[in-house]
C-alpha atoms as a PDB file:
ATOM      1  CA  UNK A   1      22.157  94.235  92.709  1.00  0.00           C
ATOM      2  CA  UNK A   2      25.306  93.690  94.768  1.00  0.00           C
ATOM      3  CA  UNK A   3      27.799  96.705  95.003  1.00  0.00           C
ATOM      4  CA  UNK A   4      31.910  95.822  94.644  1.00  0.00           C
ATOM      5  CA  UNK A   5      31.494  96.703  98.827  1.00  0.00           C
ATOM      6  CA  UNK A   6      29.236  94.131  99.290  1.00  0.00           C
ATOM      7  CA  UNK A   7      30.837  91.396  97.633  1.00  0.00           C
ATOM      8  CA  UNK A   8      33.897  92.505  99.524  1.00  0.00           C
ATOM      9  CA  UNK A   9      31.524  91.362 102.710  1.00  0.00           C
ATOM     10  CA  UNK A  10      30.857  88.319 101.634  1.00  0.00           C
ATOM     11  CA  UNK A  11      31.929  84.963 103.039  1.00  0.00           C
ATOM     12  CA  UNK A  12      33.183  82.681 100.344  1.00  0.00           C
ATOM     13  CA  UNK A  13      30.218  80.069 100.742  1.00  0.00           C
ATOM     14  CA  UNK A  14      27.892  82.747 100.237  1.00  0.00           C
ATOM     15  CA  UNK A  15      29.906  84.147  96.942  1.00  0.00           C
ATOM     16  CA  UNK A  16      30.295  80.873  95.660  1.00  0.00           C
ATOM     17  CA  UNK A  17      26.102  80.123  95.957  1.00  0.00           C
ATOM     18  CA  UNK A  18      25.555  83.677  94.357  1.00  0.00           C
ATOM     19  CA  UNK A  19      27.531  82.924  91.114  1.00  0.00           C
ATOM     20  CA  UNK A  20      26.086  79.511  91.215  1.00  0.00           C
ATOM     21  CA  UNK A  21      22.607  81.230  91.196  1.00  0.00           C
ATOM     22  CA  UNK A  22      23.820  83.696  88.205  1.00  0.00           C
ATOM     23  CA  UNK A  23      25.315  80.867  86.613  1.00  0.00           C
ATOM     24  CA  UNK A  24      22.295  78.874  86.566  1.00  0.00           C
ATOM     25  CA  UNK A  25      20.221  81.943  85.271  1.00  0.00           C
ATOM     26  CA  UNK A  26      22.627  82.563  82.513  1.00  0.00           C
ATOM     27  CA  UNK A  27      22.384  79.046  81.558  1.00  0.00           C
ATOM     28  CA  UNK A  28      18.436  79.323  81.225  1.00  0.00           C
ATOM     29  CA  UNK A  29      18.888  81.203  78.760  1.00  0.00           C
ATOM     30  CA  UNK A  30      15.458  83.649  79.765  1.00  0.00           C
ATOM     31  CA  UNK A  31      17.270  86.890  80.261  1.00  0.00           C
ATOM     32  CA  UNK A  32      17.681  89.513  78.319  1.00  0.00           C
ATOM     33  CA  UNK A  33      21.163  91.013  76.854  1.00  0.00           C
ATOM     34  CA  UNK A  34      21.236  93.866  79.196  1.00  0.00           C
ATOM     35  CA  UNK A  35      20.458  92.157  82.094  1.00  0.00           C
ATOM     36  CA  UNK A  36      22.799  89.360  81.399  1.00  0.00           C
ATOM     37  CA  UNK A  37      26.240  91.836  80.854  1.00  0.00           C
ATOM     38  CA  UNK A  38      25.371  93.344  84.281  1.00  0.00           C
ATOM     39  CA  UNK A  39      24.520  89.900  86.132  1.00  0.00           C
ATOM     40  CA  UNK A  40      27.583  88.402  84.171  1.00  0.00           C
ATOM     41  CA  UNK A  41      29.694  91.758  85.179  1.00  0.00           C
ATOM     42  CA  UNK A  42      28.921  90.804  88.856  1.00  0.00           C
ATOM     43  CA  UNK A  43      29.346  87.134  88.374  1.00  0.00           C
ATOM     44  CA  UNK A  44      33.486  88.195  87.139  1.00  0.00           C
ATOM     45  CA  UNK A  45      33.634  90.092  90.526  1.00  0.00           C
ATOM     46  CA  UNK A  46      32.660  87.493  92.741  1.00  0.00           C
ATOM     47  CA  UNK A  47      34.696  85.072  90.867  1.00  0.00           C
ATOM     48  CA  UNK A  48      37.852  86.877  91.463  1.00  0.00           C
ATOM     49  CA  UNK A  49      36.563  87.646  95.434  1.00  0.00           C
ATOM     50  CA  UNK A  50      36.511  83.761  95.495  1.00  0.00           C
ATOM     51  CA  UNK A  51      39.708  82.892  93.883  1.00  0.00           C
ATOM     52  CA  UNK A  52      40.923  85.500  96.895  1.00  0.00           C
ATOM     53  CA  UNK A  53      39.363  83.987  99.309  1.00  0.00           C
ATOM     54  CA  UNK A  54      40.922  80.377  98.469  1.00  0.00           C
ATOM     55  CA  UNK A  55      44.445  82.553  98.073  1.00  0.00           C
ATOM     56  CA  UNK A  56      43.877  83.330 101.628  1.00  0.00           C
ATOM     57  CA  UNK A  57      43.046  79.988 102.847  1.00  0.00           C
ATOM     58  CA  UNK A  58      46.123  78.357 101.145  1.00  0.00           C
ATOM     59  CA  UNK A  59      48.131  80.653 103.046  1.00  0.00           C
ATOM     60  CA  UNK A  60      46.778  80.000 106.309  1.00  0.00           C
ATOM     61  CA  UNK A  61      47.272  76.187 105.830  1.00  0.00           C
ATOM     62  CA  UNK A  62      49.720  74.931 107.557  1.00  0.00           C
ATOM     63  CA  UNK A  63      51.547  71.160 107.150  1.00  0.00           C
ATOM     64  CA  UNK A  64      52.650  69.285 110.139  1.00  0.00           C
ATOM     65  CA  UNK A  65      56.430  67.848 110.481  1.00  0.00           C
ATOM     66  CA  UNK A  66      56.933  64.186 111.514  1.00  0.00           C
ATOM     67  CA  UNK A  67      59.995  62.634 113.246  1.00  0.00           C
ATOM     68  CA  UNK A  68      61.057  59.196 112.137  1.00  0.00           C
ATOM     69  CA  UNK A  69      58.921  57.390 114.207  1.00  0.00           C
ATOM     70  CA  UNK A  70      55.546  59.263 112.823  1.00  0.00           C
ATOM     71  CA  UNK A  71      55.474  61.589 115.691  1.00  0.00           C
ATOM     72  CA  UNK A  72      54.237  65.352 114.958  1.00  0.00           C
ATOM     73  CA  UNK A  73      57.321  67.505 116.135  1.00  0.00           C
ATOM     74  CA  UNK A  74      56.340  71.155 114.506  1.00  0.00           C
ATOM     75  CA  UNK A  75      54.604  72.303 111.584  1.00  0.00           C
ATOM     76  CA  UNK A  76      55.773  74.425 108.459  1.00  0.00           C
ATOM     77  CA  UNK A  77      53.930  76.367 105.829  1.00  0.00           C
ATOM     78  CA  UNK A  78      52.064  74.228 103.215  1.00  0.00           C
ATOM     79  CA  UNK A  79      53.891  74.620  99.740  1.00  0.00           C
ATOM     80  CA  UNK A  80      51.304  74.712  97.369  1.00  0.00           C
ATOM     81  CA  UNK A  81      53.189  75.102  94.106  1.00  0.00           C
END
């Protein structure tokens, strides 16, 4: 199992494919309760690492100013709200 550390580690691509892989096996419906509070514990964790991860990207993304004529003349931060 995964420790909070190693989720930390992760790249969001590879936390995304790990809850899609828990998601799938809680879907199948063949495991049992105990194992399914502690895969769907560390499911919760890397959903939050990847909401982070997007926060991070949104912040990093930058929009690029035109003058009249179409021309790109600077850029600004992207307002995402």
């Amino acid at each position: 199992m995964t420790t909070p550390d190693d989720i930390a580690a992760m790249s969001f691509e590879k936390a995304l494919a790990a809850l899609e892989e828990i998601v799938a096996r809680l879907e199948g419906g063949r495991v049992d309760l105990e194992e399914s509070i502690k895969i769907y514990e560390r499911g919760e964790a890397l959903r939050k690492h990847c909401e982070s991860k997007l926060r991070e990207a949104e912040a990093r993304i930058e929009k690029i100013t035109l003058d009249g004529k179409g021309n790109p003349v600077g850029r600004t931060p992207l307002d995402v709200e």
